[in-house]
C-alpha atoms as a PDB file:
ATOM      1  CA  UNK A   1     -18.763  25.021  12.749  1.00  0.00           C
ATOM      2  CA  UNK A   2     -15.490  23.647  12.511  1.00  0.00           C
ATOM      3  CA  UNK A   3     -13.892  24.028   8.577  1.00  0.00           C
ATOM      4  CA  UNK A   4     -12.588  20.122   7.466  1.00  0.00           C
ATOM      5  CA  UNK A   5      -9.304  19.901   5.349  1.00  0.00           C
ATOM      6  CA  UNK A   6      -9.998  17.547   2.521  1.00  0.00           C
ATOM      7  CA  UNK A   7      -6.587  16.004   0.138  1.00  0.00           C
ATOM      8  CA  UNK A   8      -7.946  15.000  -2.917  1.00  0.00           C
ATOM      9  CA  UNK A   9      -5.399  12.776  -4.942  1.00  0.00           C
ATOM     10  CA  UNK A  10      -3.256  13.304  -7.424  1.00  0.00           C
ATOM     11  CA  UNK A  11      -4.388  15.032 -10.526  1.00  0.00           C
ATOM     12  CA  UNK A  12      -3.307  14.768 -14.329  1.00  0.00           C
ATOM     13  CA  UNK A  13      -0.344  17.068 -13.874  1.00  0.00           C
ATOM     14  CA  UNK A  14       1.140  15.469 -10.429  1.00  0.00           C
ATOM     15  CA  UNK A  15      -0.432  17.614  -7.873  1.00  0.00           C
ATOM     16  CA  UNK A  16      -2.301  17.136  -5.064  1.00  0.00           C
ATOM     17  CA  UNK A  17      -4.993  19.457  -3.139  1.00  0.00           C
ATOM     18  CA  UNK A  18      -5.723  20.211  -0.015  1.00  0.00           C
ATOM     19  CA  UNK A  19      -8.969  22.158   0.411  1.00  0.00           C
ATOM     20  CA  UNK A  20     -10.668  23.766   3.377  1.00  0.00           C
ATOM     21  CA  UNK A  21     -14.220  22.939   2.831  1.00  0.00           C
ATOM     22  CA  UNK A  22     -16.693  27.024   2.541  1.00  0.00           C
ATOM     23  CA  UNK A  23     -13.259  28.902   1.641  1.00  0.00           C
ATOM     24  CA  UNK A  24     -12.155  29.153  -1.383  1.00  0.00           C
ATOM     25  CA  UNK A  25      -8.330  28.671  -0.520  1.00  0.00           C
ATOM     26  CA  UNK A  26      -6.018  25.552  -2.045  1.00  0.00           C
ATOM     27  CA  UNK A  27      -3.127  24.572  -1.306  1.00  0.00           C
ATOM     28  CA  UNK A  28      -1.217  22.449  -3.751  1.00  0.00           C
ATOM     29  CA  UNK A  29       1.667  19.886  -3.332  1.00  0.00           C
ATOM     30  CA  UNK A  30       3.713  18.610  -6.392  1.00  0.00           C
ATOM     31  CA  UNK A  31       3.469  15.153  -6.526  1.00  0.00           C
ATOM     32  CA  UNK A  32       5.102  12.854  -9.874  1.00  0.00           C
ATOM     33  CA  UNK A  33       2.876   9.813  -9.054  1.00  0.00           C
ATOM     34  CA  UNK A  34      -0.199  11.111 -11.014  1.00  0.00           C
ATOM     35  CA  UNK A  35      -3.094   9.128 -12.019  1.00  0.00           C
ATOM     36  CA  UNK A  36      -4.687  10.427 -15.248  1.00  0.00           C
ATOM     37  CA  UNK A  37      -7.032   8.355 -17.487  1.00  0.00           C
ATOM     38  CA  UNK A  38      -5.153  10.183 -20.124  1.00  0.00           C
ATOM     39  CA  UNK A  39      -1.404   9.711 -19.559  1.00  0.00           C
ATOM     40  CA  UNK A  40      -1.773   6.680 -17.697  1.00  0.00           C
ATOM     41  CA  UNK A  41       0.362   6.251 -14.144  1.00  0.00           C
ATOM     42  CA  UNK A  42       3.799   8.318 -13.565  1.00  0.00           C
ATOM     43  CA  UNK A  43       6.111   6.332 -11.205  1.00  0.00           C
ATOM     44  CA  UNK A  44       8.608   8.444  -9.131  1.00  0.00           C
ATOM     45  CA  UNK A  45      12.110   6.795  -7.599  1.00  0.00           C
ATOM     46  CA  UNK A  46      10.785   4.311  -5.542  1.00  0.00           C
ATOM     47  CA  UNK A  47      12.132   3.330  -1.237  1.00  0.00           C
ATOM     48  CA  UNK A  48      12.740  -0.232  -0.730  1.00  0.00           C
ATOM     49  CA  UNK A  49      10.630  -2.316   1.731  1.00  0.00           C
ATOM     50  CA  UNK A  50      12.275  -4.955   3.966  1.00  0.00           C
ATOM     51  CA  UNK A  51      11.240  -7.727   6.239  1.00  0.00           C
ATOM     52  CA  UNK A  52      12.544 -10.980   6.864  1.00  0.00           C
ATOM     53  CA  UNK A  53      11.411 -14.036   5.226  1.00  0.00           C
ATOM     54  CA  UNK A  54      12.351 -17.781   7.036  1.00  0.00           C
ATOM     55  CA  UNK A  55      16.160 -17.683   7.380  1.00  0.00           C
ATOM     56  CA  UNK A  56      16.803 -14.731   5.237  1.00  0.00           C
ATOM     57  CA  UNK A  57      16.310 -10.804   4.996  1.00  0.00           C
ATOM     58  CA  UNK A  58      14.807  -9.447   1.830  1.00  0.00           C
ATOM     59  CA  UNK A  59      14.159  -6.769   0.175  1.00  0.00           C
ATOM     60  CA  UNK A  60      11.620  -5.468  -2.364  1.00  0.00           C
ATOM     61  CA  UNK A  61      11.858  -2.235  -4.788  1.00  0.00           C
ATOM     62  CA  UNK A  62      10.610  -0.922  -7.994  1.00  0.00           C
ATOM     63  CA  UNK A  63      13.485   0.182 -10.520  1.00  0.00           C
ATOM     64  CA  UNK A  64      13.549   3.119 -12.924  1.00  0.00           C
ATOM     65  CA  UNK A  65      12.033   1.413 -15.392  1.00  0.00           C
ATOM     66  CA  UNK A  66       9.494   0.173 -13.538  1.00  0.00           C
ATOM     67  CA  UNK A  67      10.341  -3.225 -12.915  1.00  0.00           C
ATOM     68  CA  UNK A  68       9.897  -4.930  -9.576  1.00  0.00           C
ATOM     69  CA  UNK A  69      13.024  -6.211  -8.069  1.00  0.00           C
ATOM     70  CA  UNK A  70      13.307  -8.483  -5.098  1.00  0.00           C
ATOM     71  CA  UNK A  71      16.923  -9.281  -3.244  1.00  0.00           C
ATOM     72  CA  UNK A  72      17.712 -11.788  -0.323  1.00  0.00           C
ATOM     73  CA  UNK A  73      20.344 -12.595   1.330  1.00  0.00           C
ATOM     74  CA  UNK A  74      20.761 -15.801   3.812  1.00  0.00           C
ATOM     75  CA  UNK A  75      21.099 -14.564   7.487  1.00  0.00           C
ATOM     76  CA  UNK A  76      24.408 -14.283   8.386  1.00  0.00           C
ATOM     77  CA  UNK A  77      25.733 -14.131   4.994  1.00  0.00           C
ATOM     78  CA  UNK A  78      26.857 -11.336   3.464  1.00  0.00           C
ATOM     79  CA  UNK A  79      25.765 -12.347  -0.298  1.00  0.00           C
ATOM     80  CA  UNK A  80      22.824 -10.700  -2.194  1.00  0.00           C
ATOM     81  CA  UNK A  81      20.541 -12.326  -4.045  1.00  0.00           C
ATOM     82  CA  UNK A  82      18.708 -10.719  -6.981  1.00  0.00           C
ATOM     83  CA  UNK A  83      15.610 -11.878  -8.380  1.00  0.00           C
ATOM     84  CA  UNK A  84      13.070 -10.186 -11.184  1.00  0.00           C
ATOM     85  CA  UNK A  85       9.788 -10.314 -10.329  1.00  0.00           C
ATOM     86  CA  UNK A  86       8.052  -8.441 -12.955  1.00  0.00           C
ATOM     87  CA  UNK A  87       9.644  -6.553 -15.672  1.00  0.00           C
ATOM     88  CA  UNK A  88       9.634  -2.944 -17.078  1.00  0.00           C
ATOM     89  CA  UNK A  89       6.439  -1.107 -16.812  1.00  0.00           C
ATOM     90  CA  UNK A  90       4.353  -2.861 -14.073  1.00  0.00           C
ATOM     91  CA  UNK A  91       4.762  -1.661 -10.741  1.00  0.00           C
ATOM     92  CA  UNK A  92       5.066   2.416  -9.357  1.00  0.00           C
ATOM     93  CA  UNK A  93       6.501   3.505  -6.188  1.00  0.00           C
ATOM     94  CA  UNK A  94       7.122   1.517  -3.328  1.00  0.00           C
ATOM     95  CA  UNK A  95       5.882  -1.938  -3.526  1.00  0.00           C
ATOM     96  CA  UNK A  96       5.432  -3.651   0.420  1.00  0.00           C
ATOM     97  CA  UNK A  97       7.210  -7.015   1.606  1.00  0.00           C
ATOM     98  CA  UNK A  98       5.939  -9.594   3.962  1.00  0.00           C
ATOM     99  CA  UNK A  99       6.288 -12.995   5.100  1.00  0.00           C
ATOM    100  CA  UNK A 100       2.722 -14.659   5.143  1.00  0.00           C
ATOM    101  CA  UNK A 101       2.424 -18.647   5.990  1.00  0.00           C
ATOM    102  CA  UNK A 102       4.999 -20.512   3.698  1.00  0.00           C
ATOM    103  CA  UNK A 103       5.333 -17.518   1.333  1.00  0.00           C
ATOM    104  CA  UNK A 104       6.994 -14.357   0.532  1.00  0.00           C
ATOM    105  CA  UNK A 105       4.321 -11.687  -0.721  1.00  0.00           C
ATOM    106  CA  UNK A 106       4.555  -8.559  -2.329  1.00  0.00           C
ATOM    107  CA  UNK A 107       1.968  -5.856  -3.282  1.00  0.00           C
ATOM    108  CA  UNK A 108       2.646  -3.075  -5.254  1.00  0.00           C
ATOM    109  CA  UNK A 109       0.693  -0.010  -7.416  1.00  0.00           C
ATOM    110  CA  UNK A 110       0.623  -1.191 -10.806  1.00  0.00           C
ATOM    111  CA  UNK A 111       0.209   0.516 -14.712  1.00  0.00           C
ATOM    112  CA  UNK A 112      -2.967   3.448 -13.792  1.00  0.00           C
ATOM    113  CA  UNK A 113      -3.115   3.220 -10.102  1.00  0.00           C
ATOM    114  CA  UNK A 114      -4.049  -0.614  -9.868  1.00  0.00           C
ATOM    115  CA  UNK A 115      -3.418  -3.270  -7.165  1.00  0.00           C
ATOM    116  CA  UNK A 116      -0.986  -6.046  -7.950  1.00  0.00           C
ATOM    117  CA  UNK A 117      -0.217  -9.027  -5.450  1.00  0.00           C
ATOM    118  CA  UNK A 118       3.132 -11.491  -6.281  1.00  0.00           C
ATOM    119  CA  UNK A 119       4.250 -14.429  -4.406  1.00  0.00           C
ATOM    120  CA  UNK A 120       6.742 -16.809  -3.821  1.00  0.00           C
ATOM    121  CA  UNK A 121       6.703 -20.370  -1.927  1.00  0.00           C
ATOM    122  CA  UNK A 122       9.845 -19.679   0.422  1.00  0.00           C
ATOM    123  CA  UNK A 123      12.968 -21.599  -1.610  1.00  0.00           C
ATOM    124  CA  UNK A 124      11.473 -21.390  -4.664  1.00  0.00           C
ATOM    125  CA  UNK A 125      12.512 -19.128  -6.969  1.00  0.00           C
ATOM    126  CA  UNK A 126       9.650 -19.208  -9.219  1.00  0.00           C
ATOM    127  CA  UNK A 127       6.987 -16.289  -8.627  1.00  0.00           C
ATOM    128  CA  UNK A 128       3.745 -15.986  -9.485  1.00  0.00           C
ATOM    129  CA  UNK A 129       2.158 -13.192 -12.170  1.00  0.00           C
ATOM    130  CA  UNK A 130       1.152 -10.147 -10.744  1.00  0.00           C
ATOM    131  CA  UNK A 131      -2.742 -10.861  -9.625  1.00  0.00           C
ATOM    132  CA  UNK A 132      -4.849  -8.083  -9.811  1.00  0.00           C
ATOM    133  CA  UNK A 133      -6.860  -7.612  -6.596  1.00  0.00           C
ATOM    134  CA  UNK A 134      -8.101  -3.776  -7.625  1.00  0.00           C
ATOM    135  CA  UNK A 135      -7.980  -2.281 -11.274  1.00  0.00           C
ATOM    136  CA  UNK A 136      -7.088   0.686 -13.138  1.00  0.00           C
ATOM    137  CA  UNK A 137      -7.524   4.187 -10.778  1.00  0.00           C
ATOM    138  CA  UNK A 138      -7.775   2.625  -7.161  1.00  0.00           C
ATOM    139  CA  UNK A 139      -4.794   3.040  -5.552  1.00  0.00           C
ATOM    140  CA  UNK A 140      -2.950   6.718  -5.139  1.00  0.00           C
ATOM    141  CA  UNK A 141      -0.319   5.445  -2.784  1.00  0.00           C
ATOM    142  CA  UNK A 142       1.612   2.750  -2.291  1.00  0.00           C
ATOM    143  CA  UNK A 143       0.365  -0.332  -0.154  1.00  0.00           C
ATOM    144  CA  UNK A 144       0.825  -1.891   2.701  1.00  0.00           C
ATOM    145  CA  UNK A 145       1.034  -5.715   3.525  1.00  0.00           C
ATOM    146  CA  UNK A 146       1.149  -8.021   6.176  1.00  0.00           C
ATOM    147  CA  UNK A 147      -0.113 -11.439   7.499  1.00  0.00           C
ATOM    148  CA  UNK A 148      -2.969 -11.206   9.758  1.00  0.00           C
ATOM    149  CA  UNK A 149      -4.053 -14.502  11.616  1.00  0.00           C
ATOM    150  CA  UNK A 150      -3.188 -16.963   8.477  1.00  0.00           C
ATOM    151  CA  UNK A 151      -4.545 -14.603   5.775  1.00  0.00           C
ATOM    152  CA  UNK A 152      -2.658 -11.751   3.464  1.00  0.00           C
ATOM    153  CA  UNK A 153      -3.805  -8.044   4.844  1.00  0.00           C
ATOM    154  CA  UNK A 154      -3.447  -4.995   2.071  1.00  0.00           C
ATOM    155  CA  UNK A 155      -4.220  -1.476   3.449  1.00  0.00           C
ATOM    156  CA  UNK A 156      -4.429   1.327   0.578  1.00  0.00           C
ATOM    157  CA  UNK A 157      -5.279   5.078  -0.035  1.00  0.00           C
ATOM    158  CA  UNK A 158      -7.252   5.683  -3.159  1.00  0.00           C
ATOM    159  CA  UNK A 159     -10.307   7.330  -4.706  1.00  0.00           C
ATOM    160  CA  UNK A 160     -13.027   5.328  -2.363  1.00  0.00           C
ATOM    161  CA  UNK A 161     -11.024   6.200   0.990  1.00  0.00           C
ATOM    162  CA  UNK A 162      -8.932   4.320   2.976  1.00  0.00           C
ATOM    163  CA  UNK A 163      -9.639   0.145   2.183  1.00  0.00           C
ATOM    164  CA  UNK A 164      -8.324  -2.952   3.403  1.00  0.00           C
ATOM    165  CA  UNK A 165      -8.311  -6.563   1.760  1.00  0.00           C
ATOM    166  CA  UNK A 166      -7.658  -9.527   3.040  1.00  0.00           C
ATOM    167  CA  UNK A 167      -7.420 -12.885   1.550  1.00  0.00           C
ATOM    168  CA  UNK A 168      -9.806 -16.537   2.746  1.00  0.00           C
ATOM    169  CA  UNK A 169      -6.393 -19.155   3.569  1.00  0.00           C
ATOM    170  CA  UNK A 170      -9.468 -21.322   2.099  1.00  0.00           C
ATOM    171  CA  UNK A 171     -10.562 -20.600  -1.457  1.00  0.00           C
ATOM    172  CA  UNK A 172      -7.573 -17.724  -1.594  1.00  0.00           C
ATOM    173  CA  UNK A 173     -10.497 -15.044  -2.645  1.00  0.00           C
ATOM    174  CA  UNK A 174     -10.050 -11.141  -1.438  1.00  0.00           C
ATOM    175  CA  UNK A 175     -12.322  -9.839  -0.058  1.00  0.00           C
ATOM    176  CA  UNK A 176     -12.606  -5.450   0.386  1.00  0.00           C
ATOM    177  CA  UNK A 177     -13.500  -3.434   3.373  1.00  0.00           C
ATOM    178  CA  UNK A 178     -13.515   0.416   3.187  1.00  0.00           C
ATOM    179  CA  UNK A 179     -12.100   1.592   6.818  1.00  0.00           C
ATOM    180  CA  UNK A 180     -12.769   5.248   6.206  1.00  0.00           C
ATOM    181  CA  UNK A 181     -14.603   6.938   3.549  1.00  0.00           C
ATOM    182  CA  UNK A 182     -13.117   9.180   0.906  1.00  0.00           C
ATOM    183  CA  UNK A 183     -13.711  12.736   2.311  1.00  0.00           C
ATOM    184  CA  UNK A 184     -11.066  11.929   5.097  1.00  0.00           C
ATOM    185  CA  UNK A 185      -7.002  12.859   4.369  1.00  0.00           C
ATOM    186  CA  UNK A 186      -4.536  10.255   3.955  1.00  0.00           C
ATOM    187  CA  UNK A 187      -1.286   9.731   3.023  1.00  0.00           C
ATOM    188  CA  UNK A 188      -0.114   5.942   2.607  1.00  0.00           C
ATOM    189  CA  UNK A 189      -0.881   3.698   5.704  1.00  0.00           C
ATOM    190  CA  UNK A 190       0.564   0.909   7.667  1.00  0.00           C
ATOM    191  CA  UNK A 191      -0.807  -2.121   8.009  1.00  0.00           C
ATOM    192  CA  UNK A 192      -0.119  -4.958  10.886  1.00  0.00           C
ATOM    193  CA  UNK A 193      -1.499  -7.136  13.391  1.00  0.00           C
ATOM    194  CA  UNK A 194      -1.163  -6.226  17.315  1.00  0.00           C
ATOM    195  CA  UNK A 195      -2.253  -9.510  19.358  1.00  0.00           C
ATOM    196  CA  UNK A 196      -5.936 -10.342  17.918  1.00  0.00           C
ATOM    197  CA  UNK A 197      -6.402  -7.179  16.389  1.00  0.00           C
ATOM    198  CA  UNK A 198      -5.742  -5.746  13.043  1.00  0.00           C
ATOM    199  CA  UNK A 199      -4.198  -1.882  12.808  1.00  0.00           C
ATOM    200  CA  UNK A 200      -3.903   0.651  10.484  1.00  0.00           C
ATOM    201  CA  UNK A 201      -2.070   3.882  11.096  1.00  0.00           C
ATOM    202  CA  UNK A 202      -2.224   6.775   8.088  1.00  0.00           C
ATOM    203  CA  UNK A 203      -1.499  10.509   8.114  1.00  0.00           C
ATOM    204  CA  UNK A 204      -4.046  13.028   7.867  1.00  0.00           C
ATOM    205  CA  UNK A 205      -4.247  16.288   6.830  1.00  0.00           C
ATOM    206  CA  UNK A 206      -1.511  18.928   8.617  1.00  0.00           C
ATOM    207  CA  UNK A 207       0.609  16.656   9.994  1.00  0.00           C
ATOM    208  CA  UNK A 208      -2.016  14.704  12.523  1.00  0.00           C
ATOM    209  CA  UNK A 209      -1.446  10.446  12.913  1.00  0.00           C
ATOM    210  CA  UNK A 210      -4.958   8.928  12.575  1.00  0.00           C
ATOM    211  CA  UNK A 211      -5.082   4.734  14.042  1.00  0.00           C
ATOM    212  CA  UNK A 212      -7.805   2.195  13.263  1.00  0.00           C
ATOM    213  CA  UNK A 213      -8.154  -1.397  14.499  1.00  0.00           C
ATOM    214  CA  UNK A 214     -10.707  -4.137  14.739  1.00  0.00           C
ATOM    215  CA  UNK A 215     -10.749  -7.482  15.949  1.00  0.00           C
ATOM    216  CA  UNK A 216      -9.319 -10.233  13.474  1.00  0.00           C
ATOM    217  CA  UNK A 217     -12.736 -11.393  13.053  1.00  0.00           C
ATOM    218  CA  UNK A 218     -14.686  -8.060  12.862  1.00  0.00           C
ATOM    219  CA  UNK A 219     -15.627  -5.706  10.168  1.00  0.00           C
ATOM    220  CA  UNK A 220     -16.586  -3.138  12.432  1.00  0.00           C
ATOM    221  CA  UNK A 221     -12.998  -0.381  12.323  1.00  0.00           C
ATOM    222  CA  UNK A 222     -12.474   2.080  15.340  1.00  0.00           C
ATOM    223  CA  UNK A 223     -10.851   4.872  14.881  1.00  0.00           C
ATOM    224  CA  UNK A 224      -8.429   6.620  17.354  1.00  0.00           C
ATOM    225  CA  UNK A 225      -6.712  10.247  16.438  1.00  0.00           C
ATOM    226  CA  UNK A 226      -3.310   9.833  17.617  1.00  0.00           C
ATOM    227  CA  UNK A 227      -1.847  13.258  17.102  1.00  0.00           C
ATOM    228  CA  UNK A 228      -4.432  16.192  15.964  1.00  0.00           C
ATOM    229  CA  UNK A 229      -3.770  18.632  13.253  1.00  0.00           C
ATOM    230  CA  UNK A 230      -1.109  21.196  14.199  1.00  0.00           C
END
C-alpha cells in the first residue's frame, strides 16, 4: 500500500502541513496567509498579475494595506495609469487579471479567505464592488481567472479541494464545480482555455505538476499527472 501525502491549509498561526497518511511524521511550512476564524485573514506582500486588456497592458496587485490596485498603460506608451479598485482591507495576496468579452476582470482572496470578483467595462473607469462569489474560509490561495468561451472561469484551492466557477454570459449567475476533492495537495492553480477545452494545472505535494481539463461544455474533469512526486 502506497502512503498518500496530504497538505492541509493554513492554520491559525500561518503554517501549513503536510502529512503522510499511517505515520505519524509532519512536516510544516511557514506560511503568513493564515485563515483563522479567530484572527481573521493575514495578507502577505502580494506579486502582481498582468495581461493585456484591448489596446493596453495592465496590471493588478494588492498593496500593504490591503487595497487592490489596478495600473494600465496604452500600448506603446510609456505612461502608467493608476486606478483604486477597492480600498484598505479587502483583498490578500495576489489577486488574477483577465480580459473577458468587453471587460477587464479581476478576482482576488478577500477579508477570511473569501472570493471577490471586480470589473470594469474597457474605457470606463468606473468599477464595480467587489461581488462575492464564495464567503468567509473558502479560498487558501490566490485565484486564477480567465475567459472561457464567452463566460468568466475562476480556479481556486481551498477547504473543499480544488473548484472552478464559471459565470452564464446570460443571467451573469456562477455556478461551482469541485475538480478534485479535498484530500488531494495543491498549491494555487492556473486556469485557461486550450482550443475547446478548459485547463487547470496546480502543484501537488513534493514538487509533482498535476493537469485537468474538460470540454467547454462538460462537467466531467480528467486528470493527467504531469510530473510525479520526486
Amino acid at each position: 500500500m502506497t502512503d498518500r501525502e496530504v497538505l492541509t491549509g493554513p492554520d491559525a498561526h500561518g503554517s501549513s502541513h503536510l502529512t503522510t497518511e499511517g505515520k505519524d511524521t509532519r512536516r510544516t511550512t511557514s506560511s503568513r496567509n493564515a485563515i483563522s476564524p479567530a484572527s481573521g485573514l493575514i495578507g502577505y506582500p502580494s506579486a502582481p498579475s498582468v495581461a493585456q486588456v484591448g489596446n493596453c497592458t495592465v496590471i493588478a496587485v494588492a498593496q500593504r494595506d490591503s487595497s487592490l490596485m489596478f495600473y494600465w498603460q496604452p500600448i506603446g506608451s510609456e505612461q502608467w495609469n493608476p486606478e483604486q479598485v477597492a480600498g484598505p482591507g479587502t483583498t490578500y495576496v495576489t489577486p488574477s487579471v483577465a480580459q473577458v468579452g468587453d471587460f477587464t476582470v479581476i478576482a482576488a482572496r478577500g477579508q477570511e479567505g473569501s472570493l471577490l470578483f471586480y470589473l470594469q467595462r474597457i474605457g470606463s473607469k468606473q468599477w464595480s464592488p467587489g461581488y462575492e462569489i464564495a464567503g468567509s474560509f473558502t479560498v487558501f490561495y490566490p485565484p486564477s481567472v480567465a475567459q472561457v468561451a464567452n463566460s468568466a472561469a475562476i480556479a481556486v484551492t481551498g477547504p473543499d479541494g480544488l473548484l472552478f466557477y464559471s459565470q452564464s454570459p446570460d443571467s451573469g449567475a456562477w455556478s461551482q464545480e469541485e475538480v478534485a476533492a479535498a484530500d488531494v495537495s495543491f498549491t494555487q492553480p492556473s486556469v485557461a482555455q486550450v482550443g475547446n477545452s478548459v485547463v487547470i494545472a496546480a502543484q501537488g505535494p513534493s514538487n509533482s505538476v498535476r493537469f485537468w481539463w474538460k470540454p467547454i461544455d462538460s462537467r466531467q474533469w480528467a486528470f493527467e499527472q504531469v510530473v510525479f512526486p520526486s
